[in-house]
Structure formats: structure tokens, C-alpha cells
C-alpha atoms as a PDB file:
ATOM      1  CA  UNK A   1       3.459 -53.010  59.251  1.00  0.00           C
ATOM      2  CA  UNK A   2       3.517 -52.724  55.444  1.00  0.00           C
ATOM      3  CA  UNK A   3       5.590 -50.252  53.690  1.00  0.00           C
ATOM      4  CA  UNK A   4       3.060 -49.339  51.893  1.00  0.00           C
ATOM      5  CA  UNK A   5       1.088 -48.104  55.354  1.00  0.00           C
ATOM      6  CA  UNK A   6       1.102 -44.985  56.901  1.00  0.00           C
ATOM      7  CA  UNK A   7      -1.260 -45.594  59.668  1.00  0.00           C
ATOM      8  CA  UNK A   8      -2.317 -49.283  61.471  1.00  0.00           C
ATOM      9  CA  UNK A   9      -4.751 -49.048  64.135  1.00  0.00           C
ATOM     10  CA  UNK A  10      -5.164 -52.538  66.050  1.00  0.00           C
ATOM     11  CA  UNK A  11      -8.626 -52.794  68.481  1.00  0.00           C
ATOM     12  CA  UNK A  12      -7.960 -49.683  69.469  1.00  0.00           C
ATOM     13  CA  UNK A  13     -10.248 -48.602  72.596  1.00  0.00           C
ATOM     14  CA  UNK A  14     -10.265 -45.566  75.056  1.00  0.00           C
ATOM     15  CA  UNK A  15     -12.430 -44.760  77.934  1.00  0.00           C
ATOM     16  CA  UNK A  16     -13.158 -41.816  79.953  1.00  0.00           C
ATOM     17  CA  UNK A  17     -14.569 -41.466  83.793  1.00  0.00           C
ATOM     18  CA  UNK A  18     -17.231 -38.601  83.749  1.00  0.00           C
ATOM     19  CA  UNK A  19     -18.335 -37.051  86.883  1.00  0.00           C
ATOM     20  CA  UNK A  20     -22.355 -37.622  88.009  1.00  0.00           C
ATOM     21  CA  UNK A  21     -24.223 -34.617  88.286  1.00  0.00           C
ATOM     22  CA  UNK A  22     -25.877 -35.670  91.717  1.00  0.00           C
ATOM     23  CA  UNK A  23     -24.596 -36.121  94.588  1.00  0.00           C
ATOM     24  CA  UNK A  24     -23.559 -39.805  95.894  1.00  0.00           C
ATOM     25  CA  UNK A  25     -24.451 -41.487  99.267  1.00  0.00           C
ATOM     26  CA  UNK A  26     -21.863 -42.961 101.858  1.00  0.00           C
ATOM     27  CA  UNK A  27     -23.722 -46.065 100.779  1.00  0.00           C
ATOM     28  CA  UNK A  28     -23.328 -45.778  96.669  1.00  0.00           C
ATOM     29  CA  UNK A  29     -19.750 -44.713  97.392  1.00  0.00           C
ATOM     30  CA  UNK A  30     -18.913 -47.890  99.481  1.00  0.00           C
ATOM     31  CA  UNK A  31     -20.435 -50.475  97.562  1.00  0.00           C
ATOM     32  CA  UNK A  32     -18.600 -48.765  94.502  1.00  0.00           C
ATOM     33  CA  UNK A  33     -15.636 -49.406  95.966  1.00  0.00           C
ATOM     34  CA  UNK A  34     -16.465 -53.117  96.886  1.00  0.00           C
ATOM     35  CA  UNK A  35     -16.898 -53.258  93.612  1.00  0.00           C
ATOM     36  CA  UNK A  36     -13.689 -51.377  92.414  1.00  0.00           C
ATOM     37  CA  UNK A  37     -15.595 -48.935  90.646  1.00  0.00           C
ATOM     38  CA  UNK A  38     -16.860 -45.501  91.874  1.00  0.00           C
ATOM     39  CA  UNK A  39     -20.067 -44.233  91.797  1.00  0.00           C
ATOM     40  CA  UNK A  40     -19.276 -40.901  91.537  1.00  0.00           C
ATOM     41  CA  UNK A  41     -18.654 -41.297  88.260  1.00  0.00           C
ATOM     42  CA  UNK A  42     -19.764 -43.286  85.461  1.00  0.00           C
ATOM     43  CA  UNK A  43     -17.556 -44.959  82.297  1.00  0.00           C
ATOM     44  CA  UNK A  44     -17.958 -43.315  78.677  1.00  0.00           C
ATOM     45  CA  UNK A  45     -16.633 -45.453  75.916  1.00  0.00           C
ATOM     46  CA  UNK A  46     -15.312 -42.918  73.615  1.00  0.00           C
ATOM     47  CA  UNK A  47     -13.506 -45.615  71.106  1.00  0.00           C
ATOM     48  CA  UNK A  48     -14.079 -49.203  71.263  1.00  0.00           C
ATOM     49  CA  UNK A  49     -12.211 -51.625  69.369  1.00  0.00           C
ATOM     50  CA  UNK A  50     -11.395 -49.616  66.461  1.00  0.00           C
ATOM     51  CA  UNK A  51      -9.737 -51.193  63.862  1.00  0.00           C
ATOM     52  CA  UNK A  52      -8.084 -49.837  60.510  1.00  0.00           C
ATOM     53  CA  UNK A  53      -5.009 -48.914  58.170  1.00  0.00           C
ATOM     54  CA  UNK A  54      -4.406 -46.117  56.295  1.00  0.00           C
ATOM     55  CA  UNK A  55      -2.423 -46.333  52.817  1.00  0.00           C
ATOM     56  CA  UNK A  56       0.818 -44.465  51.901  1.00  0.00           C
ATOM     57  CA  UNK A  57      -0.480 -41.203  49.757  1.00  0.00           C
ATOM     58  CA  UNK A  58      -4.194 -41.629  50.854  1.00  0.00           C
ATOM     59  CA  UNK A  59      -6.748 -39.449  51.890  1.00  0.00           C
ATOM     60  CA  UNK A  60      -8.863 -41.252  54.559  1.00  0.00           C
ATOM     61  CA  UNK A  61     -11.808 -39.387  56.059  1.00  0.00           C
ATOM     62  CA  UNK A  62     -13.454 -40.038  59.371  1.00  0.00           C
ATOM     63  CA  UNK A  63     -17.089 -39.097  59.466  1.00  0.00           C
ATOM     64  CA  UNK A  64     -19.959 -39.273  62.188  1.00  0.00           C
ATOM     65  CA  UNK A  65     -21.821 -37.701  64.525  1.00  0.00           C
ATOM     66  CA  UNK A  66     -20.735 -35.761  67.441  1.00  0.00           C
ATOM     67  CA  UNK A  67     -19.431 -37.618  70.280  1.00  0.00           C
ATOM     68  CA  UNK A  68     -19.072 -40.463  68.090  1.00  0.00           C
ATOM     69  CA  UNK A  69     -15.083 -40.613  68.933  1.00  0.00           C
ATOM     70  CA  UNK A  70     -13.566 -38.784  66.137  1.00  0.00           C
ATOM     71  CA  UNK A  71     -11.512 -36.072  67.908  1.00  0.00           C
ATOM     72  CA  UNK A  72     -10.652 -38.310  70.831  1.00  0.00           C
ATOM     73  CA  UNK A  73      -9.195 -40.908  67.809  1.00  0.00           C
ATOM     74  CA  UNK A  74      -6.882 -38.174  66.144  1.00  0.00           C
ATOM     75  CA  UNK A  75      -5.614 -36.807  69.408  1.00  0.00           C
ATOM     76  CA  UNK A  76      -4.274 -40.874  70.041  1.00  0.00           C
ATOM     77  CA  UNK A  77      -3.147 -40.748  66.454  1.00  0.00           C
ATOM     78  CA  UNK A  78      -0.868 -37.002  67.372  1.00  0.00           C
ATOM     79  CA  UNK A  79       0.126 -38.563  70.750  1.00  0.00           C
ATOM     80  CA  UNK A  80      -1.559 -36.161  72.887  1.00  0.00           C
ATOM     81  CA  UNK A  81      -3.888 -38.693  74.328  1.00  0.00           C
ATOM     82  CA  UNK A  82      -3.114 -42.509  74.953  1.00  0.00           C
ATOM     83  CA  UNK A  83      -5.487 -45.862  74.609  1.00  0.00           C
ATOM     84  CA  UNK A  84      -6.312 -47.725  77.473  1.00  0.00           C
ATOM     85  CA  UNK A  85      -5.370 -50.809  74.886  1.00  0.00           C
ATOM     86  CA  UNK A  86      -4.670 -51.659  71.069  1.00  0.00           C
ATOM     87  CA  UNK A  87      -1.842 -50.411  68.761  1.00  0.00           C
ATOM     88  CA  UNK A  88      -1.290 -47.854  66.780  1.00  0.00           C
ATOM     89  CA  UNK A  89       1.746 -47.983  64.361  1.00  0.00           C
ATOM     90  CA  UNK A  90       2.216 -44.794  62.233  1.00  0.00           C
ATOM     91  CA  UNK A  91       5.044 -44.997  59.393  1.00  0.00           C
ATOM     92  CA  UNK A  92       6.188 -41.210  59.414  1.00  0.00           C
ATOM     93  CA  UNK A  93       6.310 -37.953  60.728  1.00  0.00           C
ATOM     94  CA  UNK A  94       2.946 -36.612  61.438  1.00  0.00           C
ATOM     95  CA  UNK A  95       1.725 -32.538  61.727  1.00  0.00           C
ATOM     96  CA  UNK A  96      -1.493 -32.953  63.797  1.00  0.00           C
ATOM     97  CA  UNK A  97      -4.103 -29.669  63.483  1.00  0.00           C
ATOM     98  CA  UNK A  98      -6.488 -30.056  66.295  1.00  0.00           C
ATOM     99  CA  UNK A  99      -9.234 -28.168  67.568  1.00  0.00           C
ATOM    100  CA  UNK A 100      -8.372 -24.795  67.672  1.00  0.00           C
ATOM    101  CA  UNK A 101      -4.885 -25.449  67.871  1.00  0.00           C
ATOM    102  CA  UNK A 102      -3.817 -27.680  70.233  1.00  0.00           C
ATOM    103  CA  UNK A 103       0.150 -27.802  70.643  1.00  0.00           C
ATOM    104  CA  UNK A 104       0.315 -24.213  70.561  1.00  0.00           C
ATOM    105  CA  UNK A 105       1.098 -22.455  73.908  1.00  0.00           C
ATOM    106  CA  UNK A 106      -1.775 -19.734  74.483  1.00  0.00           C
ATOM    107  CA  UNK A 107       1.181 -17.458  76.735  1.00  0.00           C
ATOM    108  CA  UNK A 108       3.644 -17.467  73.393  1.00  0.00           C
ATOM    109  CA  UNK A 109       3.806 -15.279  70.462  1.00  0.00           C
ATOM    110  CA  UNK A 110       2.407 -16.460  67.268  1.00  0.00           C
ATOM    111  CA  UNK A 111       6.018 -15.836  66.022  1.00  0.00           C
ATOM    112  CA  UNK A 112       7.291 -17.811  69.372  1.00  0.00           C
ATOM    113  CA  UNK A 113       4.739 -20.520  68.922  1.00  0.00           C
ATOM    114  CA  UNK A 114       5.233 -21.038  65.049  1.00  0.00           C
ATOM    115  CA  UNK A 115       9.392 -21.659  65.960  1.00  0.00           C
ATOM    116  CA  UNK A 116       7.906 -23.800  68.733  1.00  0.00           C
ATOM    117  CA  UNK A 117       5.603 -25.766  66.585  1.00  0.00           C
ATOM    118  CA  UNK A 118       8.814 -25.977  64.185  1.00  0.00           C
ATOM    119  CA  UNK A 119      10.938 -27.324  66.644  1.00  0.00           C
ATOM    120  CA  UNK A 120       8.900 -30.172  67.907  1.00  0.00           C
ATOM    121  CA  UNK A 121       8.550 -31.227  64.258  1.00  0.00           C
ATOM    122  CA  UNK A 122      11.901 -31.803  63.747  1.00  0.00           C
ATOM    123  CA  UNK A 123      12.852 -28.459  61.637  1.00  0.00           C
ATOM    124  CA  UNK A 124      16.118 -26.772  62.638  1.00  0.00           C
ATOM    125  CA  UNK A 125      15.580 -23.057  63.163  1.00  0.00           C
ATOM    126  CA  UNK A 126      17.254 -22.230  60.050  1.00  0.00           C
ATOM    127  CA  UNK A 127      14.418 -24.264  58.147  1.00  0.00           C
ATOM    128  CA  UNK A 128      11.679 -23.040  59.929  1.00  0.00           C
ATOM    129  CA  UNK A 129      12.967 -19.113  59.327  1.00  0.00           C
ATOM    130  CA  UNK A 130      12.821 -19.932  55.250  1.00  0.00           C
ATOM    131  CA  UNK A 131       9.298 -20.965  55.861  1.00  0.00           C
ATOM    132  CA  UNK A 132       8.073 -18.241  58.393  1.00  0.00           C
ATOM    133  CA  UNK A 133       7.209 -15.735  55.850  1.00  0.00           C
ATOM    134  CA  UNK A 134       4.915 -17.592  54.046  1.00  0.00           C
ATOM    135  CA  UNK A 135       2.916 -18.704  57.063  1.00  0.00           C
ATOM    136  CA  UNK A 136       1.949 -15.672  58.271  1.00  0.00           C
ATOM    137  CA  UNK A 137       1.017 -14.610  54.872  1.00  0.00           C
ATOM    138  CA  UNK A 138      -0.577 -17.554  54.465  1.00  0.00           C
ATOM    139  CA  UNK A 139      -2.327 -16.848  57.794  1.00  0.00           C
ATOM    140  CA  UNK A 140      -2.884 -13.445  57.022  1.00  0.00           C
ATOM    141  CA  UNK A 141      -1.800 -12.491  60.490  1.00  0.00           C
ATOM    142  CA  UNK A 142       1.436 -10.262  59.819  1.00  0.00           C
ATOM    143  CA  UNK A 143       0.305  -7.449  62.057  1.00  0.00           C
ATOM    144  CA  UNK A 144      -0.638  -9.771  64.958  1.00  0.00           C
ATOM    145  CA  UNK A 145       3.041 -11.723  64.694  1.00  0.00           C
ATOM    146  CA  UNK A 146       4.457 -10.100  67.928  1.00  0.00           C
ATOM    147  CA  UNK A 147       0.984 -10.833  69.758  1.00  0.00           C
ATOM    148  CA  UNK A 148       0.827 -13.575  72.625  1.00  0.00           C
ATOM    149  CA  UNK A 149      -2.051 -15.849  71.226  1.00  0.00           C
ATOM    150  CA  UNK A 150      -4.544 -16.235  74.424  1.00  0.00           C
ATOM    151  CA  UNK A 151      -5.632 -12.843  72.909  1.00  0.00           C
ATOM    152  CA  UNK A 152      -6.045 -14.122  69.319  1.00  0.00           C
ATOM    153  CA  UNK A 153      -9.755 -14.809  68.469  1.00  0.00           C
ATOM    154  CA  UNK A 154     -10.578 -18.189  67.521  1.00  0.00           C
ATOM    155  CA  UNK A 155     -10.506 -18.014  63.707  1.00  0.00           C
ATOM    156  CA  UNK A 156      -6.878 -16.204  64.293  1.00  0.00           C
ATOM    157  CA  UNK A 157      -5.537 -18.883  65.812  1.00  0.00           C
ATOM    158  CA  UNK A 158      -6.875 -21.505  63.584  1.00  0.00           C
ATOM    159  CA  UNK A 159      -5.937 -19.658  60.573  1.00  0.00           C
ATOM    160  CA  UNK A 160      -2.108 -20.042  62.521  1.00  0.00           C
ATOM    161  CA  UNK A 161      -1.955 -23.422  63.899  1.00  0.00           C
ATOM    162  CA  UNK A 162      -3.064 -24.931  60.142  1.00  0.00           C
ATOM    163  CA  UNK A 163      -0.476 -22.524  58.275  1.00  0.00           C
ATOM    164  CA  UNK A 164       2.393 -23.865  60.692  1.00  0.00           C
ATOM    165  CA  UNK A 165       1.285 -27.493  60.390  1.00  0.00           C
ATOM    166  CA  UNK A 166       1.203 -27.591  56.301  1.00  0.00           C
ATOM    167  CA  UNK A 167       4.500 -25.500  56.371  1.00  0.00           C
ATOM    168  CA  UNK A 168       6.553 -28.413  58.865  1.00  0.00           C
ATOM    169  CA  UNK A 169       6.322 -30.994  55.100  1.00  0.00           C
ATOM    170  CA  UNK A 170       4.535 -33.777  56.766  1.00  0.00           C
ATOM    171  CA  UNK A 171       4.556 -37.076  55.870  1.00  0.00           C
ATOM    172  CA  UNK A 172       1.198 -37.579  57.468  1.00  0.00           C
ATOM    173  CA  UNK A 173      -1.694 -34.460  57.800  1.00  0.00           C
ATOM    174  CA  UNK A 174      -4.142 -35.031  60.626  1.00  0.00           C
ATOM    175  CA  UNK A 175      -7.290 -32.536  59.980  1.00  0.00           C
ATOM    176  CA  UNK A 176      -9.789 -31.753  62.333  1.00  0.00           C
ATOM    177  CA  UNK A 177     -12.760 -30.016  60.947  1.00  0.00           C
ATOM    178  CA  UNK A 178     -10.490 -27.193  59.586  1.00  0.00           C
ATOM    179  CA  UNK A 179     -12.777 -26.617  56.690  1.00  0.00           C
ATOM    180  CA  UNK A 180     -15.568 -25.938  59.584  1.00  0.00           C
ATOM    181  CA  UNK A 181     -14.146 -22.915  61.194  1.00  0.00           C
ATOM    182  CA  UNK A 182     -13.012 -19.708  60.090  1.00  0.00           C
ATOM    183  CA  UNK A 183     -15.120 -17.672  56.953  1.00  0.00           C
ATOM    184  CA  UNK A 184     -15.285 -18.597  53.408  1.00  0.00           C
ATOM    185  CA  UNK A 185     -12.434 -17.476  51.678  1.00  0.00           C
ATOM    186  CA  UNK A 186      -9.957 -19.150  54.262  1.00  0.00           C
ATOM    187  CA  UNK A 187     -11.957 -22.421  54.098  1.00  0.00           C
ATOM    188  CA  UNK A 188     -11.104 -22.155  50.587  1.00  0.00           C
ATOM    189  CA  UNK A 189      -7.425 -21.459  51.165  1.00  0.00           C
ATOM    190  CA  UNK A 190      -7.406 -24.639  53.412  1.00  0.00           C
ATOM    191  CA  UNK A 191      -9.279 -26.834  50.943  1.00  0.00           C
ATOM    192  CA  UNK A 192      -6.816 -25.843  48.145  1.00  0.00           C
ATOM    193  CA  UNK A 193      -3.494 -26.169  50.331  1.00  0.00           C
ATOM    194  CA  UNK A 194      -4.762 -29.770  50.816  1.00  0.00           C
ATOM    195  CA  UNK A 195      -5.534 -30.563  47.560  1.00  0.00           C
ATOM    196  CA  UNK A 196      -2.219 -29.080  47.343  1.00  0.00           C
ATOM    197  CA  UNK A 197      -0.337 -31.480  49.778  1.00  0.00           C
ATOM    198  CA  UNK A 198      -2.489 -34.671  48.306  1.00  0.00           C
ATOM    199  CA  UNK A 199      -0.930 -34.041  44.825  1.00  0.00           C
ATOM    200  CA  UNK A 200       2.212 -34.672  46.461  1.00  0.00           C
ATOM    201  CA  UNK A 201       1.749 -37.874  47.353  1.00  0.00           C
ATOM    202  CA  UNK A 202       1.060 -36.904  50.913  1.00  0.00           C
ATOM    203  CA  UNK A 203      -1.266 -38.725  53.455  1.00  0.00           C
ATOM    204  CA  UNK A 204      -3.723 -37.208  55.238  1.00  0.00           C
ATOM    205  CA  UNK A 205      -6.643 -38.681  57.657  1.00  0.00           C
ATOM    206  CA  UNK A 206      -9.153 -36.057  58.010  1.00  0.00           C
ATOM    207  CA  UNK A 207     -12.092 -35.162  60.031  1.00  0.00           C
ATOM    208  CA  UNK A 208     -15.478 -33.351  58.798  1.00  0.00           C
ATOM    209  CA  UNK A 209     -19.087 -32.937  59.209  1.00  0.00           C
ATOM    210  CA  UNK A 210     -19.146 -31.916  55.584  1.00  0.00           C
ATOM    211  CA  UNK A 211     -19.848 -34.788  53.907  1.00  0.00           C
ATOM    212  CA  UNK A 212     -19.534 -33.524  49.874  1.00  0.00           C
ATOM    213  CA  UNK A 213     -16.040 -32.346  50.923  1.00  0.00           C
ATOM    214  CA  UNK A 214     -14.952 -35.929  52.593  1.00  0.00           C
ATOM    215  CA  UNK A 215     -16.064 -37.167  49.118  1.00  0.00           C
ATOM    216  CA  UNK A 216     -14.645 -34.393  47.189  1.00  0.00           C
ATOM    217  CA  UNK A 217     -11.201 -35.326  49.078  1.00  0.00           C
ATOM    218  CA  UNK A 218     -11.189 -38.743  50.683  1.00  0.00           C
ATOM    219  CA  UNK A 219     -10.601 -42.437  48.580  1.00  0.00           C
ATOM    220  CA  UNK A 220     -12.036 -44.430  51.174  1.00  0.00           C
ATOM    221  CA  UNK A 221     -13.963 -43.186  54.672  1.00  0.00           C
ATOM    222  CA  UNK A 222     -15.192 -44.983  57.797  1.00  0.00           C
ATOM    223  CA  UNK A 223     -18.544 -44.234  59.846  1.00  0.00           C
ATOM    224  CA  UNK A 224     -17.813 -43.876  63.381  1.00  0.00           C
ATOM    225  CA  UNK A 225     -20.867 -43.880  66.220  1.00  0.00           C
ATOM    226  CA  UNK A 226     -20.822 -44.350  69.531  1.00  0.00           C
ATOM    227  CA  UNK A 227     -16.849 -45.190  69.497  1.00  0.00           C
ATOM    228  CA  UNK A 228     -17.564 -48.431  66.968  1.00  0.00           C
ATOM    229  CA  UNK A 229     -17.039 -48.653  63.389  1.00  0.00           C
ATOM    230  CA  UNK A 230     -19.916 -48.882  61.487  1.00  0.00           C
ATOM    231  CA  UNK A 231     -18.868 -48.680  57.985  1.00  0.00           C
ATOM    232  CA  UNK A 232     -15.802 -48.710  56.040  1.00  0.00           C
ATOM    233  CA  UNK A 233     -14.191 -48.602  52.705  1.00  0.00           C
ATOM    234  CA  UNK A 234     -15.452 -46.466  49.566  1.00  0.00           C
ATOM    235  CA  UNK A 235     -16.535 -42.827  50.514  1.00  0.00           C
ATOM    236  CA  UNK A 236     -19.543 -42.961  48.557  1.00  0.00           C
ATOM    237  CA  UNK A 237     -20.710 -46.087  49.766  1.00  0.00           C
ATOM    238  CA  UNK A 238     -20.278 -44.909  53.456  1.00  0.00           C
ATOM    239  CA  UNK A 239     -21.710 -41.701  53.478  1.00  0.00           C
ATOM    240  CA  UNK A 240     -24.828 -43.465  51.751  1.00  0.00           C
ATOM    241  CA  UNK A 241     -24.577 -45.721  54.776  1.00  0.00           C
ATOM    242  CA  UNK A 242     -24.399 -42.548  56.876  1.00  0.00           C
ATOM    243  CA  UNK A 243     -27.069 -40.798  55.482  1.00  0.00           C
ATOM    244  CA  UNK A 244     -29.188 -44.125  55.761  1.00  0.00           C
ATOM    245  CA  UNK A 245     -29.208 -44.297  58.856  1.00  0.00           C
ATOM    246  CA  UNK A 246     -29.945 -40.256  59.654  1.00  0.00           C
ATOM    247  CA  UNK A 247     -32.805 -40.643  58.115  1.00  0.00           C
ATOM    248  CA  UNK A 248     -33.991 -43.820  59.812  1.00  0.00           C
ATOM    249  CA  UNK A 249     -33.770 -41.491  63.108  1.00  0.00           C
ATOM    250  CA  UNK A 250     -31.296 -43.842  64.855  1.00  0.00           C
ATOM    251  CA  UNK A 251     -30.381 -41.227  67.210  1.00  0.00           C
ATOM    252  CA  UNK A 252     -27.390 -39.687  64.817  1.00  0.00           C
END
């Protein structure tokens, strides 16, 4: 791996087992097993030989259509799910904001879970004190500090898990549709704090389904569908390519 990567992801492919609906006979079930499979379930190829590097300091976006493999490819990149084969080599430390949140323990505090969130990111408790202020202002959820977050609402705890993650100074910023959830003016926040982080020299590999901010944000951009790589390389060029094929009714 260069020094000048942050992220290398080598045929990188994951697959997941997804129950059938009806239900299977004695003999579906036996001849599945003949066969080492199961019929009581059938294969669905989230990611499938993905391949691709991420520069030092860039802002790579991810674009496609849902259930193309986008999420399940970030939550490999934060280590909370693995590949059933490839590589991936990340040069850094890495503050992953997932879906609503994921990392952050629902029976917790948001003042228990933002030390948590500190903690696993390497901060001492000292460090993450100096920043704790400014998170929950940032969050705007200084009232609610002291409450456990399974009774936040969903744009609460968003608002919390992305305040923590840009406080823990990242070397790498995984996004996950961030600017799609929450209202306006903290969408704007968000976009700002990242345009923020990128004029630090910062990487970050983002996820959206708005495609003017991927090419507001993001140098280069790949077109993910059906867990394959369809295009790749300059933003503009790919959401073209993107927007192509929408309108040839392909199914996306």
C-alpha cells in the first residue's frame, strides 16, 4: 500500500443467506443438503469483486441505487461487518457514522455513549472531556445529555453519533447518507463541518443519494449496482453514467 493511500480495496466480495418466504419440503431440504446448500434460503450477493483505492486527503463518493451494496461496503470498511474474501488495507484511524448511529449503545447516556465512542477511538478521557462541550452544542442536545438514547428520536441520535465522530480528529470520515436525515438547517451544519474537515486535508469516503452534493464534495465517485462496479473515476463523468442509465429504465 502506497503512502499516499488511505483506503485499498482488493476484489472485495460479501454475501448474505436470506430466508425464503415459503415453506420448504423434506424433499427441497434434502437435496439442498446433497448439494451443500439449503433451500431454505437463497444467496444475495451484496458486493462482488469490488475493487478500488482511495487517495490521502480525498473525498471519494459512493453512489447507486438502493440495495446496490453501499452500506454493506462501509460497514466492512468500519469493521463492523467482514468479507467472505478480498482485502481491505486502510492507512489510518477511521470515525465511521453509520445508519442512525451504529456503535452507539441504545441502553447508555448520550453523555455515556459520547465517552464510549471516545474511548474506542483512541482519545484518553481527558481529550474527549475538552471536546464534549462542543458536541452537544454542536448536536444541539444539551438538555437530553443525561438521557439513555433508545428514547432519543431518530434525528436526535443522528444529530449525536455525527457530532461525536467529527469531534474523535479522524484521519479517515466514513459518511452514510448523513446529509439525508435530520431537517434543513442540521443538513447544513453537517455539509459545512465536512467541508470543514476536507480543508484539512482529511479523507473522507461518503455515501449519498444526492447526487449535486457528491459532486459539490467528491473528486472522483464510483457507481455501484447490484454489488459490481459500474463506473469509476471523475464525479461528473459518473453521475452522467448514473443518470444514463436511470433513464434507460435499467431497473435503477
Amino acid at each position: 500500500m502506497n503512502s499516499d493511500e488511505a483506503i485499498m480495496v482488493e476484489h472485495l466480495s460479501k454475501e448474505f443467506r436470506i430466508p425464503h418466504d415459503r415453506k420448504v419440503t423434506v424433499y427441497e431440504h434434502i437435496v439442498g443438503l446433497l448439494k451443500g446448500g439449503n433451500y431454505s434460503y437463497e444467496r444475495f450477493s451484496a458486493l462482488d469483486d469490488v475493487s478500488f483505492t482511495v487517495k490521502r486527503g480525498e473525498t471519494f463518493g459512493v453512489i447507486g441505487p438502493n440495495g446496490s451494496g453501499k452500506s454493506t461496503l462501509l460497514k466492512i470498511l468500519a469493521g463492523v461487518l467482514y468479507p467472505d474474501s478480498g482485502k481491505v488495507r486502510v492507512n489510518g484511524k477511521i470515525a465511521p457514522f453509520l445508519e442512525l448511529g451504529v456503535g452507539f449503545q441504545p441502553d447508555l447516556t448520550a453523555k455515556e455513549n459520547i465517552f464510549l465512542y471516545g474511548s474506542i477511538m483512541g482519545l484518553t478521557r481527558k481529550e474527549i472531556a475538552k471536546r464534549y462541550d462542543e458536541i452537544l452544542d454542536f448536536a444541539e442536545l444539551r438538555r437530553f445529555e443525561n438521557m439513555k438514547l433508545k428514547n432519543f428520536s431518530s434525528g436526535m441520535a443522528v444529530r449525536l453519533a455525527f457530532a461525536t465522530a467529527v469531534q474523535t480528529d479522524p484521519d479517515i470520515l466514513l459518511v452514510d447518507e448523513v446529509l439525508a436525515v435530520g431537517d434543513e438547517a442540521f443538513q447544513r451544519k453537517c455539509s459545512e463541518k465536512i467541508e470543514e474537515i476536507r480543508r484539512q486535508g482529511k479523507t473522507i469516503l461518503i455515501v449519498s443519494h444526492a447526487l449535486g452534493t457528491v459532486q459539490e464534495l467528491c473528486e472522483r465517485c464510483m457507481l455501484l449496482k447490484n454489488g459490481k462496479i459500474l463506473a469509476s473515476g471523475e464525479t461528473g463523468k459518473v453521475v452522467e453514467e448514473y443518470l444514463r442509465i436511470s433513464a434507460a429504465g435499467s431497473g435503477m
